[in-house]
Protein backbone atom coordinates (compact mmCIF):
# COMPACT_ATOMS: atom_id res chain seq x y z
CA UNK A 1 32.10 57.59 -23.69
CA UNK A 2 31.08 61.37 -23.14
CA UNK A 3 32.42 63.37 -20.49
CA UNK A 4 31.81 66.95 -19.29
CA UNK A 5 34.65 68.24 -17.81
CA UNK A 6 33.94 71.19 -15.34
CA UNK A 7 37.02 73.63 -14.27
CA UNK A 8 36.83 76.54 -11.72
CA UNK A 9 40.26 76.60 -10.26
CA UNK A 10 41.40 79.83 -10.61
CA UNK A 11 39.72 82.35 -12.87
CA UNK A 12 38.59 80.86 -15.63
CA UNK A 13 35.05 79.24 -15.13
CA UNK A 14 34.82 76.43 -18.13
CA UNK A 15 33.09 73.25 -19.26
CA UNK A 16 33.69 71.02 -21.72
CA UNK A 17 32.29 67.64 -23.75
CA UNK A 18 35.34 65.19 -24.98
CA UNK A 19 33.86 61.28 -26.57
CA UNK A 20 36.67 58.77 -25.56
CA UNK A 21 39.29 60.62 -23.99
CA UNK A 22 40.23 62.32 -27.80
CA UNK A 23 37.17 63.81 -29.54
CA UNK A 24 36.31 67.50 -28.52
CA UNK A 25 32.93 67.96 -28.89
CA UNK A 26 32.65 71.34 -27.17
CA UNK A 27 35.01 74.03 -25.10
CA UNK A 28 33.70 77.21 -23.23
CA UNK A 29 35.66 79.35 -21.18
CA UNK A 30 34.49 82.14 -19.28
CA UNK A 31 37.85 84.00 -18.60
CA UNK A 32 37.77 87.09 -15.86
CA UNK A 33 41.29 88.18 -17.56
CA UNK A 34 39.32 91.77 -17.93
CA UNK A 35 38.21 91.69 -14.39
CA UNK A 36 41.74 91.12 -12.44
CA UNK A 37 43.44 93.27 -14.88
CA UNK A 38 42.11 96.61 -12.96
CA UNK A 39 43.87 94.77 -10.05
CA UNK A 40 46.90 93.55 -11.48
CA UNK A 41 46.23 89.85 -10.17
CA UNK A 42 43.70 87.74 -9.73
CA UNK A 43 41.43 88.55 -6.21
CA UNK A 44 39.98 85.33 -4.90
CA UNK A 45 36.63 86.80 -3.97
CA UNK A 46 35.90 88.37 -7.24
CA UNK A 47 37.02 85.01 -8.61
CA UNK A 48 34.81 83.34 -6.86
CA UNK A 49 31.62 85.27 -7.41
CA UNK A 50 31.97 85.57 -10.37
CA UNK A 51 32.13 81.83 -10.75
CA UNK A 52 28.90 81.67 -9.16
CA UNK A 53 27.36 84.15 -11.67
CA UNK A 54 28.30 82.17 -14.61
CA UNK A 55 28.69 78.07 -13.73
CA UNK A 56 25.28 77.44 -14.93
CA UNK A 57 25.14 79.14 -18.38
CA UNK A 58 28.85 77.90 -19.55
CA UNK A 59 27.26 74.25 -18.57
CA UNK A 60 24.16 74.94 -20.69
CA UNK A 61 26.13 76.51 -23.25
CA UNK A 62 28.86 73.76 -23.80
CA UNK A 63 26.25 70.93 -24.15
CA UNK A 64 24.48 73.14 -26.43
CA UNK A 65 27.40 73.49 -28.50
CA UNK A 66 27.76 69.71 -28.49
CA UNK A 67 24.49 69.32 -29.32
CA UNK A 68 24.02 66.67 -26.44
CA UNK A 69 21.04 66.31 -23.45
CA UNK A 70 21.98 64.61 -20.23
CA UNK A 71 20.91 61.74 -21.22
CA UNK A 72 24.10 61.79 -24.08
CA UNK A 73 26.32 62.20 -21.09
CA UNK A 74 28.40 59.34 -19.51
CA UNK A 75 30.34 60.90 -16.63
CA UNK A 76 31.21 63.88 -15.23
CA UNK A 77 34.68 65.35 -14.41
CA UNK A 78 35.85 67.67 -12.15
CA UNK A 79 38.80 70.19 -11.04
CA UNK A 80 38.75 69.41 -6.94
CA UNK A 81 42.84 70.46 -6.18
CA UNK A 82 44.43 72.59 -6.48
CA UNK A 83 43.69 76.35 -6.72
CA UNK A 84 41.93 78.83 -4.96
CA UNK A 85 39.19 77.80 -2.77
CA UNK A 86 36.34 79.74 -3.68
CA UNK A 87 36.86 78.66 -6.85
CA UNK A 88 37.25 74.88 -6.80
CA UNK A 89 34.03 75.18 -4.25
CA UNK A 90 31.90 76.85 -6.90
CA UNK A 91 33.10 74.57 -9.97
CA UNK A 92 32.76 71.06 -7.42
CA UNK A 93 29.48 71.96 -5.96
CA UNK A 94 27.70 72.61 -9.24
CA UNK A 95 29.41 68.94 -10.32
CA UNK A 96 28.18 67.10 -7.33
CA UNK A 97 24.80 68.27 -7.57
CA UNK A 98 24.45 67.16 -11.41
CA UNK A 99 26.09 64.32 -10.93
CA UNK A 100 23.41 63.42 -7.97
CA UNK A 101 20.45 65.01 -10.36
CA UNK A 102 21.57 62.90 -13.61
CA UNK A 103 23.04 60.10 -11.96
CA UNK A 104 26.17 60.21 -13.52
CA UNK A 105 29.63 59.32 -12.04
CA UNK A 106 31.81 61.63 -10.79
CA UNK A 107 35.74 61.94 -11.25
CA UNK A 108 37.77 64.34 -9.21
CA UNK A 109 40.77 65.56 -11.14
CA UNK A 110 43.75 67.17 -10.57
CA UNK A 111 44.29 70.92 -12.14
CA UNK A 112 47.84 70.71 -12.96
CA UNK A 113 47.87 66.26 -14.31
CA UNK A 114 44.74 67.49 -16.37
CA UNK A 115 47.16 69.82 -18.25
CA UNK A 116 48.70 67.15 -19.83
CA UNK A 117 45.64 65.61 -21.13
CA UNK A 118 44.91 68.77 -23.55
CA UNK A 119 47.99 67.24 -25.64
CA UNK A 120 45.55 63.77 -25.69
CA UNK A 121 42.97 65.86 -28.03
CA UNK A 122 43.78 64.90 -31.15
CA UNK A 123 39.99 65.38 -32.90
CA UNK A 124 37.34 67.90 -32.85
CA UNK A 125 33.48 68.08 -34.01
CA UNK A 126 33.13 71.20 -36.67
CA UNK A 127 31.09 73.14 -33.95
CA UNK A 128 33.84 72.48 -30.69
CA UNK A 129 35.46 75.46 -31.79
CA UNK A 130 35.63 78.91 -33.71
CA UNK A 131 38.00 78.71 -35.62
CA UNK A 132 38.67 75.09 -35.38
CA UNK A 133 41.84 74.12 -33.47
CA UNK A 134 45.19 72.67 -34.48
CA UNK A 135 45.27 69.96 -32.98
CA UNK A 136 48.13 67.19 -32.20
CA UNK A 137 48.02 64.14 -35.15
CA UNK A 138 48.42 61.79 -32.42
CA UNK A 139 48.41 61.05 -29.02
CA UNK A 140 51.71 61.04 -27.06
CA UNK A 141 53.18 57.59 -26.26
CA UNK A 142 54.22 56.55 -22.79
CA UNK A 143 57.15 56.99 -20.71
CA UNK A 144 55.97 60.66 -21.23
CA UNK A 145 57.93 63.81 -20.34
CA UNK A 146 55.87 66.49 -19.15
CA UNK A 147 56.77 70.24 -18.83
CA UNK A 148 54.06 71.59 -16.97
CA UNK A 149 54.42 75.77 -16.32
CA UNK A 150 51.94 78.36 -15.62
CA UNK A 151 51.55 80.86 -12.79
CA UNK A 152 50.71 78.48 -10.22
CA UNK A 153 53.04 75.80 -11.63
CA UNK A 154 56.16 74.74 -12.83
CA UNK A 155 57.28 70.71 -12.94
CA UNK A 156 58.91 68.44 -14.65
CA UNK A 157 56.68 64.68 -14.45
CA UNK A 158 57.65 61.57 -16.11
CA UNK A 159 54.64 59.93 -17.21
CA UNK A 160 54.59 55.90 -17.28
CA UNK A 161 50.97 55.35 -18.29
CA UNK A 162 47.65 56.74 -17.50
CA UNK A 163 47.47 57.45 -14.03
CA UNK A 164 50.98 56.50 -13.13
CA UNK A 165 53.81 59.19 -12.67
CA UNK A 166 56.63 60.52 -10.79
CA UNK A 167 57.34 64.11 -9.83
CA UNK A 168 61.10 64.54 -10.85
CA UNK A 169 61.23 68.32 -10.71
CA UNK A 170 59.67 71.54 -9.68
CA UNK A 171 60.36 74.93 -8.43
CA UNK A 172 61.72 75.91 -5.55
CA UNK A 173 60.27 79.56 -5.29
CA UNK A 174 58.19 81.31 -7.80
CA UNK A 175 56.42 79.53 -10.66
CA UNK A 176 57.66 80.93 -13.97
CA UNK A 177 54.27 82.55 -14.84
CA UNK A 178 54.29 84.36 -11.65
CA UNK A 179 57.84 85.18 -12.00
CA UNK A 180 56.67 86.63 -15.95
CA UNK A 181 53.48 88.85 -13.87
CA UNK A 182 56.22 90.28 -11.59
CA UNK A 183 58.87 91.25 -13.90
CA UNK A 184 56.38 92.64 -16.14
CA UNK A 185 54.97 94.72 -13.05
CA UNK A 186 58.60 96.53 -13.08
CA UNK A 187 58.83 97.44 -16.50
CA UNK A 188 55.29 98.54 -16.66
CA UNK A 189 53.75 95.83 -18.40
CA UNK A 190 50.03 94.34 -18.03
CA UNK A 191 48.51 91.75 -16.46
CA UNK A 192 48.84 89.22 -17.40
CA UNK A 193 52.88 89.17 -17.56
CA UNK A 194 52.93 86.48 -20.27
CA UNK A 195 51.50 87.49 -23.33
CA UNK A 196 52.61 91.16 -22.34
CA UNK A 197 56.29 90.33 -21.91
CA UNK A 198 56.33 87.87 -24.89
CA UNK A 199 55.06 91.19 -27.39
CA UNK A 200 57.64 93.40 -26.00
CA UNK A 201 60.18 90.54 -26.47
CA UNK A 202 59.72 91.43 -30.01
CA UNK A 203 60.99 94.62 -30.03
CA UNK A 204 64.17 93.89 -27.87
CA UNK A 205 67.56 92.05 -27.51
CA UNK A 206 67.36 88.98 -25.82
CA UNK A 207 71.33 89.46 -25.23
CA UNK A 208 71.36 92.78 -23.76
CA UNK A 209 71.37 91.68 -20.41
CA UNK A 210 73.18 88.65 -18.87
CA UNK A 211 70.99 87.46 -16.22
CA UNK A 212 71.40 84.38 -14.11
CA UNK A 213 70.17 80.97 -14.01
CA UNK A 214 69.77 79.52 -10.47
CA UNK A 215 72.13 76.47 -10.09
CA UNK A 216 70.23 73.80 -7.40
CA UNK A 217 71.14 70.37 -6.09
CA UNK A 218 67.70 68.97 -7.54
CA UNK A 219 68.78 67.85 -10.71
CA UNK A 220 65.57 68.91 -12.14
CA UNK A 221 64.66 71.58 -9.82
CA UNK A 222 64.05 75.37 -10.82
CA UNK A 223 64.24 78.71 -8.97
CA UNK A 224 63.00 81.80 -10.30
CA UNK A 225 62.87 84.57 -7.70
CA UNK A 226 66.88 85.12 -7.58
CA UNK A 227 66.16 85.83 -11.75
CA UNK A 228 63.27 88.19 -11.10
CA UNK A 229 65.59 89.88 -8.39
CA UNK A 230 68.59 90.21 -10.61
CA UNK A 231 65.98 92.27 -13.85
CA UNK A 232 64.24 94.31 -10.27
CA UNK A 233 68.18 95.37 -10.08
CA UNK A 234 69.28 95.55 -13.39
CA UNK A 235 66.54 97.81 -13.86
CA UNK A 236 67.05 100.10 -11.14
CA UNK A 237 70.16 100.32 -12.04
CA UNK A 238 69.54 101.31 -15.37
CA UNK A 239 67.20 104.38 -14.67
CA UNK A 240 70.16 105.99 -12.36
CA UNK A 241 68.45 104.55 -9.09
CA UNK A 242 69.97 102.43 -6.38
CA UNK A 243 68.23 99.18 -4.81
CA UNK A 244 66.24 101.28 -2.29
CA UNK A 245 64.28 102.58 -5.03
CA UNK A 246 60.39 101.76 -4.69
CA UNK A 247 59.72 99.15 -7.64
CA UNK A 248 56.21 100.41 -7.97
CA UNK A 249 57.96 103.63 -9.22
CA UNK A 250 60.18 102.09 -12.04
CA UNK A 251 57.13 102.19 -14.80
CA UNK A 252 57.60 105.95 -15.16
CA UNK A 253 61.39 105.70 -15.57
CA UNK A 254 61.19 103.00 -18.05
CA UNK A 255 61.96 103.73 -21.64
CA UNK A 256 60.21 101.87 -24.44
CA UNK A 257 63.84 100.14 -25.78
CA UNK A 258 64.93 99.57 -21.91
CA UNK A 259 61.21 97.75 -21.19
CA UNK A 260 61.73 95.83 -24.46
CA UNK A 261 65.23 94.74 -23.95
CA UNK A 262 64.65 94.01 -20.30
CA UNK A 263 61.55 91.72 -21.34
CA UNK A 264 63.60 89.93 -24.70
CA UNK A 265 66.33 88.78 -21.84
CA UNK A 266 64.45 88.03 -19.09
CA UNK A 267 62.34 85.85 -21.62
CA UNK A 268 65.05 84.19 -23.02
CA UNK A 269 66.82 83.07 -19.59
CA UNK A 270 63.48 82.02 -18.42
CA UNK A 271 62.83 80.30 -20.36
CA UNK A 272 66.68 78.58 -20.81
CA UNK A 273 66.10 77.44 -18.04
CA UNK A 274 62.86 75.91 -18.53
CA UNK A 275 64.82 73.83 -21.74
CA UNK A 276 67.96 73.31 -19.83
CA UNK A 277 66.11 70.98 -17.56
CA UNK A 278 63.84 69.07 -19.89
CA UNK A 279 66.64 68.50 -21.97
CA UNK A 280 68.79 66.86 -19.10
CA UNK A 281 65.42 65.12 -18.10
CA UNK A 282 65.06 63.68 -21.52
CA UNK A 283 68.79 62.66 -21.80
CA UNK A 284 68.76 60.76 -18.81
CA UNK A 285 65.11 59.12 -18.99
CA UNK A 286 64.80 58.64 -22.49
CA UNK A 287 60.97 59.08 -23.05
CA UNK A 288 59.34 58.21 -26.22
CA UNK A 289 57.33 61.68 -25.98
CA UNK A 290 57.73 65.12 -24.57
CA UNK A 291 55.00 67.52 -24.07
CA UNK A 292 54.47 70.95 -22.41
CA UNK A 293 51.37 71.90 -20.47
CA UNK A 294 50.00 75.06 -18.55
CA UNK A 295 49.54 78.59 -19.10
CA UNK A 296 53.03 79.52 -20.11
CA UNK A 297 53.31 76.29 -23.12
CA UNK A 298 51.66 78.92 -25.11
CA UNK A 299 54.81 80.69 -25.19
CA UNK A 300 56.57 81.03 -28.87
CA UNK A 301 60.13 81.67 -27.27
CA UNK A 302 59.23 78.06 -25.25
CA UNK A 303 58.42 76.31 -28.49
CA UNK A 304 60.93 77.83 -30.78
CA UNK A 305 64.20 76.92 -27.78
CA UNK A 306 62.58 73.22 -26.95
CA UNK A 307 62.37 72.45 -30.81
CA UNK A 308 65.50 72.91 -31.56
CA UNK A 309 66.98 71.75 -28.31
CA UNK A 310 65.58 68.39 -28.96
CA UNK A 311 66.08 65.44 -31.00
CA UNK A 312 62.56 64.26 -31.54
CA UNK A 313 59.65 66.28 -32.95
CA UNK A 314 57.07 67.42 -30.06
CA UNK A 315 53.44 68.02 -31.70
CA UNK A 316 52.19 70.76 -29.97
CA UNK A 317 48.60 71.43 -28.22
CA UNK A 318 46.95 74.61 -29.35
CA UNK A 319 47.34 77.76 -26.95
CA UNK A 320 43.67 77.90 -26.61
CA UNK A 321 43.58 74.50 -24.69
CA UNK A 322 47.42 75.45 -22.54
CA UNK A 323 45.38 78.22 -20.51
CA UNK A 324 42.81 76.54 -18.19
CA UNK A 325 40.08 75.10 -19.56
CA UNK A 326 37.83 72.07 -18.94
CA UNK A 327 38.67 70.34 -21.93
CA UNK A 328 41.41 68.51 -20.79
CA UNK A 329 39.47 67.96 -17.47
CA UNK A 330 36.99 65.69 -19.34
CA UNK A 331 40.18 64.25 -21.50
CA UNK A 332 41.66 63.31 -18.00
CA UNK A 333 38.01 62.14 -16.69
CA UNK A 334 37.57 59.69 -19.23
CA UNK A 335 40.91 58.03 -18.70
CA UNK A 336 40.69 58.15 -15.21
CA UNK A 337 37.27 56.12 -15.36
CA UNK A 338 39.10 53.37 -16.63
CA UNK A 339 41.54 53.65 -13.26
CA UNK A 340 39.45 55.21 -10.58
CA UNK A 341 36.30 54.80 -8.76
CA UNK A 342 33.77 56.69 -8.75
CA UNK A 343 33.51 59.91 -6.13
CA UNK A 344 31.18 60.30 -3.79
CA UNK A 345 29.42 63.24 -4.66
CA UNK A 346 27.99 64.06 -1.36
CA UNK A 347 31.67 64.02 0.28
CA UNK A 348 33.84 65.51 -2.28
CA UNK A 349 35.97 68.14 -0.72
CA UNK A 350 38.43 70.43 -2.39
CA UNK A 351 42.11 70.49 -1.60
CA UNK A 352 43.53 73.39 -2.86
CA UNK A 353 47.02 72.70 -2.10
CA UNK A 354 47.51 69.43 -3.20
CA UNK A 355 50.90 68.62 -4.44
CA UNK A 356 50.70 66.10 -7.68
CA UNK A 357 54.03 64.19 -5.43
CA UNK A 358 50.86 63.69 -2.87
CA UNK A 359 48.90 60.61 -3.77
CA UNK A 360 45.30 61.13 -4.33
């Protein structure tokens, strides 16, 4: 079964081909990284226009890639909560209308459970992607723990099959990705915070500051804004300044060893706390797989603490399909076809704040 997965949540516009839930056939992203960077976040408007400029060529382009016509194509699969709404309107309207035009079924799917399904692509044709991806040798296995993080995002689900799951833990405040765009703001990083904190990490001492982990009644719960505080302090503090300072003026006081020791241990308590959790999750659930998902999964520091922290071996999905794509939208779609019903495409509405705790 063939699926084209369409995602437009936030600011990537993408579509994807996946056979059977496992077999990428093709992956294009259309990422506005270049565009929100002037910015230093993403705007929804530009977002969304820009959407509009390019939905129709990435389609084109990712079932030329697979080498597949519509008439190749079993089902369609779209991103319909949450994110911004420009966005999901631009990536479900151009779904509904193909789906009408082909008549093809149409899954919604949810951004952040879709996540998860990138770690269910375990093959890829030779054309799917330059170069080819490193994939996972196998599926994970059910009960599944899930570390989902990215800058809209940051949960802990236990899986029990497809379709089935519980929300055990999330944040309370900040997401960690946003938290990683704001402390990189300070120190005079770019956007986006991730990949800009994690170089400077690098170059720094992940023990040079003590900085502190939130402690919450929610077992499983995080909290990141008292930790993105505590480096807006340490940092003031640091360049001779008390905590009236502005905090768009730190940049200019900020020396290159400060900016890369401030980034090594903010990293590395992030991201502590990030393991702390799923390790207390898997101790006390037991699941026969853990995998992380989002944005921030593509994080070395994440992969290098959660390896060693844990007893069994987690196989990895490549850091091209952690950032949003619509790969694992079409993963998802397919399994969801064996669970769900159809959409309506002329009465699919977006819900951009839907909760995955909120049943769909």
């Amino acid at each position: 079964m063939r699926v084209l997965g369409i995602e437009s949540s936030c600011d990537e516009t993408a579509a994807a081909i996946v056979e059977d839930g496992k077999r990428l056939l093709a992956n294009v992203v259309h990422s506005q990284i270049d565009i929100h960077a002037h910015y230093g976040g993403v705007i929804p408007e530009i977002a969304a226009r820009s959407h509009l400029e390019v939905i129709n060529p990435v389609i084109h382009d990712a079932l030329k890639t697979a080498g597949s016509s519509w008439d190749d194509i079993d089902a369609l699969a779209v991103t319909y909560a949450p994110g911004l709404v420009g966005s999901l309107l631009i990536g479900t309207l151009a779904a509904r209308t193909l789906a009408i035009l082909h008549h093809k079924p149409l899954y919604k799917i949810h951004h952040v459970e879709a996540h998860v399904y990138a770690n269910f692509i375990t093959q890829q044709d030779s054309q799917a992607a330059s170069p080819s991806l490193s994939l996972p040798n196998k599926p994970p296995q059910f009960p599944l723990l899930a570390l989902i993080v990215s800058g809209g995002h940051s949960q802990l689900v236990l899986f029990h099959a497809h379709g089935r799951y519980q929300l055990i833990g999330q944040t309370q405040d900040d997401a960690v990705g946003e938290a990683f765009d704001k402390v990189a703001k300070i120190i005079g990083l770019p956007y986006p915070g991730g990949p800009a904190i994690a170089a400077a990490a690098q170059h720094g001492d992940p023990h040079a500051f003590r900085l502190p982990i939130a402690k919450l009644s929610g077992l499983y719960d995080f909290s990141f804004s008292g930790l993105k505080t505590a480096v807006l302090r340490t940092v003031q503090r640091q360049v001779g300044q008390d905590f009236t300072f502005p905090s768009h003026q730190l940049p200019s006081l900020v020396t290159d060893e400060l900016q890369a020791n401030i980034a090594a241990s903010f990293q590395f308590t992030a991201i502590k706390t990030l393991v702390d959790k799923t390790c207390l999750a898997f101790q006390n659930f037991q699941p026969a797989s853990v995998v992380i998902a989002g944005g921030v999964a593509a994080n070395q520091e994440l992969r290098r603490q959660l390896r060693q922290a844990l007893p069994i071996t987690i196989d990895y999905a490549p850091i091209q399909l952690c950032t949003d794509n619509a790969a694992m939208v079409a993963a998802l779609g397919y399994y969801r076809s064996h669970i769900d019903q159809p959409t309506d495409p002329y009465n699919l509405e977006v819900v951009p704040s839907l909760s995955m705790a909120t049943p769909q």
